[in-house]
PDB file of N, CA and C in Angstrom:
ATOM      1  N   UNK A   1     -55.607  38.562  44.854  1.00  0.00           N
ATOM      2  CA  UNK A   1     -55.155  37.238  44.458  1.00  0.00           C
ATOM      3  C   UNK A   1     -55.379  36.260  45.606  1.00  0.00           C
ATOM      4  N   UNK A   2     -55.923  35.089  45.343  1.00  0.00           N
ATOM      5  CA  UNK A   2     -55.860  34.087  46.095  1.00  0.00           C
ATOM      6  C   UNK A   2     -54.736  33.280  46.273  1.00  0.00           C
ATOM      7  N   UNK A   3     -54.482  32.509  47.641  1.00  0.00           N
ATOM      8  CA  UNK A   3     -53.035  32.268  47.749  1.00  0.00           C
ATOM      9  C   UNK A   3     -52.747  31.028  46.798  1.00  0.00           C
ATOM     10  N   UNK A   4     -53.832  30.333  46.193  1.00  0.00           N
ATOM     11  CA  UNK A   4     -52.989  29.533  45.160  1.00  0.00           C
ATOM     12  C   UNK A   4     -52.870  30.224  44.056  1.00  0.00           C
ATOM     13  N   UNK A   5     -52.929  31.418  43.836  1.00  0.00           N
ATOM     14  CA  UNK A   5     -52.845  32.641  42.990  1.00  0.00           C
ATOM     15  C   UNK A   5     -51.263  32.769  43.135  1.00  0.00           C
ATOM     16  N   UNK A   6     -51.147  33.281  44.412  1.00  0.00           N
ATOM     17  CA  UNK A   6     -50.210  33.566  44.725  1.00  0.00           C
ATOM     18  C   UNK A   6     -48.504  32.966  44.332  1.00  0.00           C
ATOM     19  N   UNK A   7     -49.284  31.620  45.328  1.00  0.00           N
ATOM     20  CA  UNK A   7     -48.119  30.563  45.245  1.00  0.00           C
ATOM     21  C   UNK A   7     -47.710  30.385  43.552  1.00  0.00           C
ATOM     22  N   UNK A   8     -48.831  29.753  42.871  1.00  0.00           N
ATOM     23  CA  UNK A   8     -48.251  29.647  41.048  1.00  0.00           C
ATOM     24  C   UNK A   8     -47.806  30.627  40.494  1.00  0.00           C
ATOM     25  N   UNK A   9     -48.001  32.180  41.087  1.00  0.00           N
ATOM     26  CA  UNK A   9     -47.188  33.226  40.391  1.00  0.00           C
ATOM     27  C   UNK A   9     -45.896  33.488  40.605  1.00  0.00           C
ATOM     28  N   UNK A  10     -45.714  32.980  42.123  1.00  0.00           N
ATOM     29  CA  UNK A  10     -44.401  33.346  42.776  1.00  0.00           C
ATOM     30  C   UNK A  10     -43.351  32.287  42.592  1.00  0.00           C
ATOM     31  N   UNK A  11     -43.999  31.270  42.030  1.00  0.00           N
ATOM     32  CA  UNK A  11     -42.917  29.729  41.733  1.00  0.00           C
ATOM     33  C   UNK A  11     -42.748  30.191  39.955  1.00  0.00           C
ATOM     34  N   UNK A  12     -43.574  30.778  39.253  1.00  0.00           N
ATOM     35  CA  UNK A  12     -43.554  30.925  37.757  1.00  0.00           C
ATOM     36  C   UNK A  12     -42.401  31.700  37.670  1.00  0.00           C
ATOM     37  N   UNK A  13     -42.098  32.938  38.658  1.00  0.00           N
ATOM     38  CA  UNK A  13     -41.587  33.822  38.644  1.00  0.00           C
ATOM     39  C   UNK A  13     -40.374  33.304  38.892  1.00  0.00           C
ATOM     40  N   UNK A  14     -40.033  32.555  39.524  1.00  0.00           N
ATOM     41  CA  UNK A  14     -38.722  32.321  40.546  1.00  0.00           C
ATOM     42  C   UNK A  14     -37.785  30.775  39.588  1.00  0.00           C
ATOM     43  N   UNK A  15     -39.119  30.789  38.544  1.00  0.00           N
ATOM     44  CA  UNK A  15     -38.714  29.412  38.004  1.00  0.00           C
ATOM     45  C   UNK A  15     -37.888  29.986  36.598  1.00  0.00           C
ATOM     46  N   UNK A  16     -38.912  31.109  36.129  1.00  0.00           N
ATOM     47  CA  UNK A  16     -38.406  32.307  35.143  1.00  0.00           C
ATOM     48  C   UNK A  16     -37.215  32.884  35.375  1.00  0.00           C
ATOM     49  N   UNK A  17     -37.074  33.728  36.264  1.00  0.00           N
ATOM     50  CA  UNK A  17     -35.677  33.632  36.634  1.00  0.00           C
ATOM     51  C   UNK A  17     -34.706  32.978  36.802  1.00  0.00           C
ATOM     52  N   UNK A  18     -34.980  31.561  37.323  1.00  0.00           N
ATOM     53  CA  UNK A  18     -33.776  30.558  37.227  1.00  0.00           C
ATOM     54  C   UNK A  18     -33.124  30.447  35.843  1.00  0.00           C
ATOM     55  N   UNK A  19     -33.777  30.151  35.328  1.00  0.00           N
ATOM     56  CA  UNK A  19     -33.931  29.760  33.441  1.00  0.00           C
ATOM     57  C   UNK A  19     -33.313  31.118  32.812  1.00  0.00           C
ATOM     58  N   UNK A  20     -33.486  32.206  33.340  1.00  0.00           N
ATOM     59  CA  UNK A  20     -32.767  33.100  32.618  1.00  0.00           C
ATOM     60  C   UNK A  20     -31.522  33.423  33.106  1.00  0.00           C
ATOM     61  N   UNK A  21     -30.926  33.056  34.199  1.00  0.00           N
ATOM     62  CA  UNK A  21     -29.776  33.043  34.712  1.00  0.00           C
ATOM     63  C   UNK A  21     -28.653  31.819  34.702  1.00  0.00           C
ATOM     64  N   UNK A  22     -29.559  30.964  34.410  1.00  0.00           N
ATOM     65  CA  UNK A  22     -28.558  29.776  33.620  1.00  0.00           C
ATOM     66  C   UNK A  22     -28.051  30.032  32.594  1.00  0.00           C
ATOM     67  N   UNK A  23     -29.146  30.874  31.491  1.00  0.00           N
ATOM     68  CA  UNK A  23     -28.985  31.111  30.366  1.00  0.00           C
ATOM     69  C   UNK A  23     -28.012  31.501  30.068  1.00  0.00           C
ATOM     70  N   UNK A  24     -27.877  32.969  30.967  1.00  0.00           N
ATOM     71  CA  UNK A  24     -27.083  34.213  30.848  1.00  0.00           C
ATOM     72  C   UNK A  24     -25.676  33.808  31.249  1.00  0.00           C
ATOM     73  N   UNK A  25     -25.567  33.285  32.891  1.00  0.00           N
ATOM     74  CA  UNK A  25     -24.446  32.660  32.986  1.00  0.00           C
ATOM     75  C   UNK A  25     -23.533  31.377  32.093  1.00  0.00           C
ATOM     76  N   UNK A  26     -24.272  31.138  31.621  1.00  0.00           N
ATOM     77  CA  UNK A  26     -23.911  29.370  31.260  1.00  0.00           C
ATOM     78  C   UNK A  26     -23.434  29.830  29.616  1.00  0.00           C
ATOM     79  N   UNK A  27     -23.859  31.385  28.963  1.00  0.00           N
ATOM     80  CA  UNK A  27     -23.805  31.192  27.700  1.00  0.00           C
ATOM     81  C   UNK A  27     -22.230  31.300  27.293  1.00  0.00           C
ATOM     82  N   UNK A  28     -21.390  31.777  28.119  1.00  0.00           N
ATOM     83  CA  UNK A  28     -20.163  31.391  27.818  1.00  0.00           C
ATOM     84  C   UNK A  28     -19.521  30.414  27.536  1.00  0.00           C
ATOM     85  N   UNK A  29     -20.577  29.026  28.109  1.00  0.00           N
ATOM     86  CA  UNK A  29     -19.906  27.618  28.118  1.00  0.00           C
ATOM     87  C   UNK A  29     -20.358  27.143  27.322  1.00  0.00           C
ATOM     88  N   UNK A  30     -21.119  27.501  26.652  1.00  0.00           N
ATOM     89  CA  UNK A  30     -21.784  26.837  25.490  1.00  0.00           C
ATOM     90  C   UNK A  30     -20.813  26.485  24.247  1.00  0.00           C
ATOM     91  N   UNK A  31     -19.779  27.501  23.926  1.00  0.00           N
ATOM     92  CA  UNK A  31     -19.145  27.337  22.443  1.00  0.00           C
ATOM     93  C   UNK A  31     -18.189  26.342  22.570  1.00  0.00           C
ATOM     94  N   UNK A  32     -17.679  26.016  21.782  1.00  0.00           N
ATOM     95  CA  UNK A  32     -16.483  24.912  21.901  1.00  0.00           C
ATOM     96  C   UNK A  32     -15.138  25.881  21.961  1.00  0.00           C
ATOM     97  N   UNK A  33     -15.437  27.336  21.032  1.00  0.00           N
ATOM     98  CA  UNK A  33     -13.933  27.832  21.236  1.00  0.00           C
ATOM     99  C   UNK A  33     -14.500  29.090  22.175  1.00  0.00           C
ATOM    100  N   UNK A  34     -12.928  29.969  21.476  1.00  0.00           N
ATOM    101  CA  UNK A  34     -13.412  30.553  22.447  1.00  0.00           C
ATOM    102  C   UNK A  34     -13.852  31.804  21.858  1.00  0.00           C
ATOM    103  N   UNK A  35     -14.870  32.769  22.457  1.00  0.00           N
ATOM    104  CA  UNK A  35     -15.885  33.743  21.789  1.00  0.00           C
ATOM    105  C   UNK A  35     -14.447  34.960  21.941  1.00  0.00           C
ATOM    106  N   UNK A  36     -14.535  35.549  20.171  1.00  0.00           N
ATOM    107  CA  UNK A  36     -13.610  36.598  20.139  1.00  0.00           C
ATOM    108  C   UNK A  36     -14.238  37.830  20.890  1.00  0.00           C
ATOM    109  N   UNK A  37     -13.663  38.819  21.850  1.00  0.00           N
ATOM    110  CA  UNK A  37     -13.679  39.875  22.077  1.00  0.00           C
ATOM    111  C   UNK A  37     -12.858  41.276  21.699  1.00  0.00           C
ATOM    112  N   UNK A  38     -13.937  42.044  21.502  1.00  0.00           N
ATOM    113  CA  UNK A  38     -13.519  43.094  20.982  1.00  0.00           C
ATOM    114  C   UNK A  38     -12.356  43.730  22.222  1.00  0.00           C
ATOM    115  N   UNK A  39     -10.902  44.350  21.050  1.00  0.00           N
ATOM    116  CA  UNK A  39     -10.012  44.838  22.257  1.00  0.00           C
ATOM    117  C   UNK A  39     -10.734  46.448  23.536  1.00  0.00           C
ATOM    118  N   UNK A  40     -11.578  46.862  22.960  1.00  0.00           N
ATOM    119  CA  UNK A  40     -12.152  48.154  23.737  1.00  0.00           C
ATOM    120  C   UNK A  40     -13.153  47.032  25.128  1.00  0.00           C
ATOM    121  N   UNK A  41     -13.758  46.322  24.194  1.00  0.00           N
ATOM    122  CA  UNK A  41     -14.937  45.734  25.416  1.00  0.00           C
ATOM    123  C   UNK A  41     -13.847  44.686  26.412  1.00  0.00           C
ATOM    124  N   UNK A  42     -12.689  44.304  26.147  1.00  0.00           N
ATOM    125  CA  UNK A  42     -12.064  43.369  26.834  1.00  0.00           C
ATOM    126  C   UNK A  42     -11.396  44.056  28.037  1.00  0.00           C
ATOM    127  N   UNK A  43     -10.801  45.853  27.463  1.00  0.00           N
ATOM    128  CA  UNK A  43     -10.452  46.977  28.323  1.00  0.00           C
ATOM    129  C   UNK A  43     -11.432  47.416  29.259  1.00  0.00           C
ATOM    130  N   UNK A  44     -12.760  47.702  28.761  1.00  0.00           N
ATOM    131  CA  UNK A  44     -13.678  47.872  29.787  1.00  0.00           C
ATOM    132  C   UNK A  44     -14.002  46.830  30.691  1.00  0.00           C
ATOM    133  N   UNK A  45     -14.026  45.769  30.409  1.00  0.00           N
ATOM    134  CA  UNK A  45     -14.267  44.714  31.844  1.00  0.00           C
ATOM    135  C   UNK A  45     -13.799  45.166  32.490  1.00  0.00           C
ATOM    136  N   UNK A  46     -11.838  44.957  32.875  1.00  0.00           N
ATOM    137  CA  UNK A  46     -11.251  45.069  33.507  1.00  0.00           C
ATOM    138  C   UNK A  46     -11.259  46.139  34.634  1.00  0.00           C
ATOM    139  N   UNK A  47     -12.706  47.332  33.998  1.00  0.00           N
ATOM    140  CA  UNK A  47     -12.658  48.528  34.930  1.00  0.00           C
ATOM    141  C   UNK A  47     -14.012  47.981  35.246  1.00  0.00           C
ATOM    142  N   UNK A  48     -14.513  47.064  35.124  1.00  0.00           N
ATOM    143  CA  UNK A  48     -16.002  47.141  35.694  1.00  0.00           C
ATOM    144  C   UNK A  48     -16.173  46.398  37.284  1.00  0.00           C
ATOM    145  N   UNK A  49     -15.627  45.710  37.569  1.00  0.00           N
ATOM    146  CA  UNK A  49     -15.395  45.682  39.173  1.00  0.00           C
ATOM    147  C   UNK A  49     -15.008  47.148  39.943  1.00  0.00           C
ATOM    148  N   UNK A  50     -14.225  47.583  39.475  1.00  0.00           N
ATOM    149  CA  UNK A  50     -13.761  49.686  40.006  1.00  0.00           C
ATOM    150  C   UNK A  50     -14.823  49.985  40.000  1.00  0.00           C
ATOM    151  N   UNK A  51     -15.909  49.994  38.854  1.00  0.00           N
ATOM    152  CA  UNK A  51     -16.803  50.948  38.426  1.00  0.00           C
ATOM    153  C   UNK A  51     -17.852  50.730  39.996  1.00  0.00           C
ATOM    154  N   UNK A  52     -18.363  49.246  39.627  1.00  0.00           N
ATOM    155  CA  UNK A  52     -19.212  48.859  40.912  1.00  0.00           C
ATOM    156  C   UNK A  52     -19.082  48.857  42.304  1.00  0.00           C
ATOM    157  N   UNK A  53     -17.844  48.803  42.388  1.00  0.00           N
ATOM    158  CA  UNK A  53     -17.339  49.139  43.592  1.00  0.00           C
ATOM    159  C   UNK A  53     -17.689  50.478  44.209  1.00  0.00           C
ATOM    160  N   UNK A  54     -16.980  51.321  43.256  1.00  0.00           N
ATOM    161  CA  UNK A  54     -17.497  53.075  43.657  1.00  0.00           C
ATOM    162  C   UNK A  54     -18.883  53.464  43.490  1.00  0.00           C
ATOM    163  N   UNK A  55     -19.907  52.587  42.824  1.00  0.00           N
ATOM    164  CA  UNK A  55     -20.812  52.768  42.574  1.00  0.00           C
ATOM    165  C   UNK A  55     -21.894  52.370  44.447  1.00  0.00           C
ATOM    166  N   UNK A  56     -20.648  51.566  44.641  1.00  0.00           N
ATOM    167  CA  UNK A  56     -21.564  51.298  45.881  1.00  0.00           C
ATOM    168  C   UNK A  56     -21.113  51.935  47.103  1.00  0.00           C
ATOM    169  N   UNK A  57     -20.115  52.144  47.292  1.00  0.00           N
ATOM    170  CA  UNK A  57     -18.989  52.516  48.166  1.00  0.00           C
ATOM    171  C   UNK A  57     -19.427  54.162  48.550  1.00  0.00           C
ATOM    172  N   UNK A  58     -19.042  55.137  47.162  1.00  0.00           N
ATOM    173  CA  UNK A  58     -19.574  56.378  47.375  1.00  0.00           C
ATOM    174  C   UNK A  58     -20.233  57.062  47.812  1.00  0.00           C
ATOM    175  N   UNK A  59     -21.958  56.538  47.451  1.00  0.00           N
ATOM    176  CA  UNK A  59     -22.982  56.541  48.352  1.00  0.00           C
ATOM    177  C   UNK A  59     -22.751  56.630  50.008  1.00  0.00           C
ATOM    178  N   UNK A  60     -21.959  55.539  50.328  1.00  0.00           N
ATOM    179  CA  UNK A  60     -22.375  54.964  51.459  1.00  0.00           C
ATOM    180  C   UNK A  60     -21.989  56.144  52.345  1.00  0.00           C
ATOM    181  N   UNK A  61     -20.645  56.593  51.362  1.00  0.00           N
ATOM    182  CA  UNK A  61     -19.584  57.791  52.196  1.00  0.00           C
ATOM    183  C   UNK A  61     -20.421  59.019  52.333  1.00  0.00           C
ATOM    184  N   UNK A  62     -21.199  59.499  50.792  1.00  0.00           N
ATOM    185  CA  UNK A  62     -21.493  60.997  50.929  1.00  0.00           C
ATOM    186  C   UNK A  62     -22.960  61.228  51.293  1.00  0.00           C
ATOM    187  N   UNK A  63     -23.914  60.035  51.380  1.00  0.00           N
ATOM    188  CA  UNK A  63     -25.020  60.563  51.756  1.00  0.00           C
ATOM    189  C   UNK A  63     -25.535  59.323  53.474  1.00  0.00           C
ATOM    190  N   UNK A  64     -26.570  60.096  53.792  1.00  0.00           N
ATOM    191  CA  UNK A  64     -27.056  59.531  55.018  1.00  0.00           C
ATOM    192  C   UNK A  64     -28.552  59.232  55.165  1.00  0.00           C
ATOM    193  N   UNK A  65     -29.040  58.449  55.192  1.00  0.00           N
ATOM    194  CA  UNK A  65     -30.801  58.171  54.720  1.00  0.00           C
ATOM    195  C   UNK A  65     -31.282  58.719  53.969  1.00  0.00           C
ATOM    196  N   UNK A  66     -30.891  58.431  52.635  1.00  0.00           N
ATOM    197  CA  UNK A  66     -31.119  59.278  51.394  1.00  0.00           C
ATOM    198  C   UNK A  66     -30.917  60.570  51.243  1.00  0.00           C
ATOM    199  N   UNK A  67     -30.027  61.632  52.084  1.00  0.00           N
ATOM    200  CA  UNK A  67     -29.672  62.676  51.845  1.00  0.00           C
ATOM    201  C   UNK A  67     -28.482  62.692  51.947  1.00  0.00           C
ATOM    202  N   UNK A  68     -27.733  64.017  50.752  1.00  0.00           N
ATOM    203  CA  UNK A  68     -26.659  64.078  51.180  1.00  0.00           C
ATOM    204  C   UNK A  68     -26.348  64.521  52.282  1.00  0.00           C
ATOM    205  N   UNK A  69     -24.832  64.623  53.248  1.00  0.00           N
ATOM    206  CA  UNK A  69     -24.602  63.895  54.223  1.00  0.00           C
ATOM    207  C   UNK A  69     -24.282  66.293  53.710  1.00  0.00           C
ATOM    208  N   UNK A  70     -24.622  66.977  54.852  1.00  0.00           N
ATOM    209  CA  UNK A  70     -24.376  67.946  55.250  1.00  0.00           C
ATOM    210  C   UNK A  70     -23.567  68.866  56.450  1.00  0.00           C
ATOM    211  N   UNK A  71     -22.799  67.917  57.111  1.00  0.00           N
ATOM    212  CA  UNK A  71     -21.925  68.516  58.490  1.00  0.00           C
ATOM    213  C   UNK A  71     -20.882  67.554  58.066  1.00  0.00           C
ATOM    214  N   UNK A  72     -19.576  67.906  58.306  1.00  0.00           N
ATOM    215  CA  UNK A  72     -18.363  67.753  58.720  1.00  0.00           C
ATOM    216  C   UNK A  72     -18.066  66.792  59.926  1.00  0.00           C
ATOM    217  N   UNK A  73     -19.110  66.913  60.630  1.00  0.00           N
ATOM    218  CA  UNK A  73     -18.622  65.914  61.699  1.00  0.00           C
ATOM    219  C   UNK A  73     -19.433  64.242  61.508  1.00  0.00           C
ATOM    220  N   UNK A  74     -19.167  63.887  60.735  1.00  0.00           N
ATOM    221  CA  UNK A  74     -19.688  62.513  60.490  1.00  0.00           C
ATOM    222  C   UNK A  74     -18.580  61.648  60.236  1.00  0.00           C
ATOM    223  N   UNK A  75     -18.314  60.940  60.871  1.00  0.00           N
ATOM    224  CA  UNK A  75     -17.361  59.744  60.825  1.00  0.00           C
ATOM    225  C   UNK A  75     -16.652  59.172  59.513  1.00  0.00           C
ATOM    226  N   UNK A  76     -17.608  59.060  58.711  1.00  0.00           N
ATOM    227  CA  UNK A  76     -17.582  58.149  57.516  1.00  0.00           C
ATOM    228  C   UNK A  76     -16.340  58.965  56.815  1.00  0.00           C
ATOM    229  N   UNK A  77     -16.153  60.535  56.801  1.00  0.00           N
ATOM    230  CA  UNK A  77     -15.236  61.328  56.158  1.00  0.00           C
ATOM    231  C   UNK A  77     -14.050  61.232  56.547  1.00  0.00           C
ATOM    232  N   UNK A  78     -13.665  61.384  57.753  1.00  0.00           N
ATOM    233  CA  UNK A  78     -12.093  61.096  57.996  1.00  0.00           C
ATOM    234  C   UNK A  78     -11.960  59.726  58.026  1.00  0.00           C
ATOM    235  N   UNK A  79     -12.799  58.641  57.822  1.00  0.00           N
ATOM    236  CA  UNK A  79     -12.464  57.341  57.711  1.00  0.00           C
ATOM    237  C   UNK A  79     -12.154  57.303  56.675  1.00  0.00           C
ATOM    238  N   UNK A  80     -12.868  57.756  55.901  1.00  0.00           N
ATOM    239  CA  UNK A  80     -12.587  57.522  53.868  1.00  0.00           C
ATOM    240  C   UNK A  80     -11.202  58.498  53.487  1.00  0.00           C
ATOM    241  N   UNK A  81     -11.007  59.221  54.283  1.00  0.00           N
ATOM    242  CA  UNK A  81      -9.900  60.788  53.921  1.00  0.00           C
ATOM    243  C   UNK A  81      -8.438  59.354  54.234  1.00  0.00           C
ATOM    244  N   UNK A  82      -8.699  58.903  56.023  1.00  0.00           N
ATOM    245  CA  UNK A  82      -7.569  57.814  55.974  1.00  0.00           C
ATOM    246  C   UNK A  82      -7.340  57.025  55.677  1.00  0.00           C
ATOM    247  N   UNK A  83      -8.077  56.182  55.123  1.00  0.00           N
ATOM    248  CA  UNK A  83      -7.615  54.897  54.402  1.00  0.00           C
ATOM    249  C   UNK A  83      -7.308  55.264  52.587  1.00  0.00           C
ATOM    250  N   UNK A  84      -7.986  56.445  51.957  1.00  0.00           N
ATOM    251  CA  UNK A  84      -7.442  56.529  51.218  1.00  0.00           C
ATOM    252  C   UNK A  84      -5.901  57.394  51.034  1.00  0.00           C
ATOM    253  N   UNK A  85      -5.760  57.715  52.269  1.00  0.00           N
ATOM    254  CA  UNK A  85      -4.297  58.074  52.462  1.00  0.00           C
ATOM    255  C   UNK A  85      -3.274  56.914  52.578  1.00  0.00           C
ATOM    256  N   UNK A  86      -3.986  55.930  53.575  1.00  0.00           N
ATOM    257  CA  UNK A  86      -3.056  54.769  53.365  1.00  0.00           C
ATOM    258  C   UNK A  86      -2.889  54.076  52.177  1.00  0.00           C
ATOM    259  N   UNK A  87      -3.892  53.883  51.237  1.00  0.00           N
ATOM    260  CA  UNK A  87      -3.453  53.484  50.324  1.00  0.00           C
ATOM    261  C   UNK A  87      -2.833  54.019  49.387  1.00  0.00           C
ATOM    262  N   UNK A  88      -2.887  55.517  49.079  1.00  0.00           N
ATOM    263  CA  UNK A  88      -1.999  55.852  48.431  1.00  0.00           C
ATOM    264  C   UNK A  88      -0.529  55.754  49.023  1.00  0.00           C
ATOM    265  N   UNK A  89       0.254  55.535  50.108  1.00  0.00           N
ATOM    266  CA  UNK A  89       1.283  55.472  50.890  1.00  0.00           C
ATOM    267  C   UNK A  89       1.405  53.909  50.289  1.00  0.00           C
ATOM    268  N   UNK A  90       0.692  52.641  50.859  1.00  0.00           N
ATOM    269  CA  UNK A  90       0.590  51.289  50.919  1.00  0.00           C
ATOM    270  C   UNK A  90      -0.130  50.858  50.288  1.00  0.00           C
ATOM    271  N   UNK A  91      -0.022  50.303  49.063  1.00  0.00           N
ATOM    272  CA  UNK A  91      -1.455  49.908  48.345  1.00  0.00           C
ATOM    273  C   UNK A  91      -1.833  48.726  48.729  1.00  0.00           C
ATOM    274  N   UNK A  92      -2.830  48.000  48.823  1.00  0.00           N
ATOM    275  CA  UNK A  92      -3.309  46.459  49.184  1.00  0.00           C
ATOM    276  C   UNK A  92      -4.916  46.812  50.014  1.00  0.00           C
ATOM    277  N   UNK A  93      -5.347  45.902  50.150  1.00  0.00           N
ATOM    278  CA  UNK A  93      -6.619  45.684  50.803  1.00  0.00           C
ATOM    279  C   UNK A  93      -6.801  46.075  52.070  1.00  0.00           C
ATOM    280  N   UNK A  94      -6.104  45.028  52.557  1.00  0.00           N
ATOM    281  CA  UNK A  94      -6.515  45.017  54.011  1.00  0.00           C
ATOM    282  C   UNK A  94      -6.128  46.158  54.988  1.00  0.00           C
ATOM    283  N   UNK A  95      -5.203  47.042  54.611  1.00  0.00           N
ATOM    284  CA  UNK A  95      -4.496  48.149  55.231  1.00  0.00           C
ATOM    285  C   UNK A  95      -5.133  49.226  55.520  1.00  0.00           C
ATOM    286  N   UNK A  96      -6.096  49.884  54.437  1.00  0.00           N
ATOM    287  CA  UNK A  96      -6.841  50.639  54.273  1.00  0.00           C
ATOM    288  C   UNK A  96      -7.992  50.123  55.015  1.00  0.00           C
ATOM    289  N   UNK A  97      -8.704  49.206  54.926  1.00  0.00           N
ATOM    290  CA  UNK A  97      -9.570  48.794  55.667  1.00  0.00           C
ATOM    291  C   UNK A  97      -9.429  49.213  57.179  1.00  0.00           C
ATOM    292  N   UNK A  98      -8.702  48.251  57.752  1.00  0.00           N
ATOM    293  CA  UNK A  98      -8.134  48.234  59.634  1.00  0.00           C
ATOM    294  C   UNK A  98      -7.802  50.110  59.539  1.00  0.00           C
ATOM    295  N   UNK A  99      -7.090  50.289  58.559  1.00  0.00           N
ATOM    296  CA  UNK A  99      -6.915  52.221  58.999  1.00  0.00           C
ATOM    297  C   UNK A  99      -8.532  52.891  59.312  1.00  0.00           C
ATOM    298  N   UNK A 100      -9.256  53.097  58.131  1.00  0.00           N
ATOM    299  CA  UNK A 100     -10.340  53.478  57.914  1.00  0.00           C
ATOM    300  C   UNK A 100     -11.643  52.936  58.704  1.00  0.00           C
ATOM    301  N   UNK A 101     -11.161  51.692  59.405  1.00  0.00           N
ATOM    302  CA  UNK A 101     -12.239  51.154  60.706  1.00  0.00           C
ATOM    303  C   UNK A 101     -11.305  51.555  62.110  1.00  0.00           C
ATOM    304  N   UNK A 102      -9.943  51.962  61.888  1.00  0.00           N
ATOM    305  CA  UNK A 102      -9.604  52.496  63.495  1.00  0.00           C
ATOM    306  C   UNK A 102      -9.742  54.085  63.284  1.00  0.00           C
ATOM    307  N   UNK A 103     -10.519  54.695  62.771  1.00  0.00           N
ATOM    308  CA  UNK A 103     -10.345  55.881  62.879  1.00  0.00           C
ATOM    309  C   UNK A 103     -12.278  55.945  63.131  1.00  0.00           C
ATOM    310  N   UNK A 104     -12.693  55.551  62.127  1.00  0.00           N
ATOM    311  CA  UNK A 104     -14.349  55.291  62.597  1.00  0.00           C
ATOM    312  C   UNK A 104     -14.872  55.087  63.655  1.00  0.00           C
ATOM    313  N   UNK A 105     -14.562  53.965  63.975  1.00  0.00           N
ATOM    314  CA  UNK A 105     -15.469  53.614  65.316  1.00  0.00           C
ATOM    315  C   UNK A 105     -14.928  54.019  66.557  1.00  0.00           C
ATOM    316  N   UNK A 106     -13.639  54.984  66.539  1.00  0.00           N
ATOM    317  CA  UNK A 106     -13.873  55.718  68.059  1.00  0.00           C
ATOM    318  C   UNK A 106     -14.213  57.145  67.728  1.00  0.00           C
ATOM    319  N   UNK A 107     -14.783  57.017  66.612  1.00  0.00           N
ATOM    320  CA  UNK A 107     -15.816  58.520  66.307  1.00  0.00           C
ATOM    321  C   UNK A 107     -17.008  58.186  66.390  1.00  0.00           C
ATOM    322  N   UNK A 108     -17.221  57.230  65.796  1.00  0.00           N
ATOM    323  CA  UNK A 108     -18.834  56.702  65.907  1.00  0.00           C
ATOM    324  C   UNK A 108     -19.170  56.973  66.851  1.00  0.00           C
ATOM    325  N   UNK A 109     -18.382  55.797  68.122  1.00  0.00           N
ATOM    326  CA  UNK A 109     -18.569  55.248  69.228  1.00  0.00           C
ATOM    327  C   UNK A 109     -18.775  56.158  70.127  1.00  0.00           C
ATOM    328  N   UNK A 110     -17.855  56.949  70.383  1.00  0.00           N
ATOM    329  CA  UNK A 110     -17.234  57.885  71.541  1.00  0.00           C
ATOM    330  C   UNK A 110     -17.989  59.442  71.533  1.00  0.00           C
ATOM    331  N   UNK A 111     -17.791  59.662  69.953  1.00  0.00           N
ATOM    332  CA  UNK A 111     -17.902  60.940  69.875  1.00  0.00           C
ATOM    333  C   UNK A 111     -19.539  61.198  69.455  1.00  0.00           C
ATOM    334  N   UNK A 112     -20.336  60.023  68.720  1.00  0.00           N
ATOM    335  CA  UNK A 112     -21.667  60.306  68.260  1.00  0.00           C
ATOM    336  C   UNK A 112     -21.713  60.716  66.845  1.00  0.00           C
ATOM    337  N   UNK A 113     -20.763  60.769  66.207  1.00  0.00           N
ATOM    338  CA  UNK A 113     -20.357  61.160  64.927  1.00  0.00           C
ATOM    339  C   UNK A 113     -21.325  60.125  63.686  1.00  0.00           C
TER     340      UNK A 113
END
């Protein structure tokens, strides 16, 4: 491809996408009332932030440059073991966090973990 090849494919593309994300986002605002939802699909939202969350989170814990993560001594495990201890003790955000980053990074750091 030549770069004015280039350029008109990569603005078509980026222009295509805009247009479909207005679409998608914006189609809620479109009605005057309000769009009935089904009671099962209104229950599943509510878990779909959880879902993505662990969807991203998990990974991060059990594997290590695309493999799963094979020794015991890797940091990421007793970080995830303590903060989900704290939260079952304390539930909230930020608690688990500061637990699960003071137990990490003087393993990371110190130990090579």
């Amino acid at each position: 491809m030549t770069p004015d090849e280039t350029t008109w494919f990569s603005a078509t593309t980026i222009a295509g996408l805009a247009v479909i994300t207005v679409i998608t986002r914006g189609f809620f605002l479109i009605p005057e009332r309000e769009v009935p939802i089904p009671e099962w699909l209104r229950q599943s939202l509510k878990l779909a932030p959880l879902a993505a969350l662990t969807a991203v989170i998990v990974p991060e814990i059990v594997m290590s440059q695309g493999r799963l993560i094979d020794s015991w001594a890797d940091a990421r495990w007793p970080a995830a073991a303590a903060a989900s201890l704290w939260y079952a003790v304390r539930p909230g955000v930020f608690g688990p966090l500061v637990v699960g980053l003071a137990v990490y990074l003087p393993l990371h750091l110190l130990r090579g973990w």
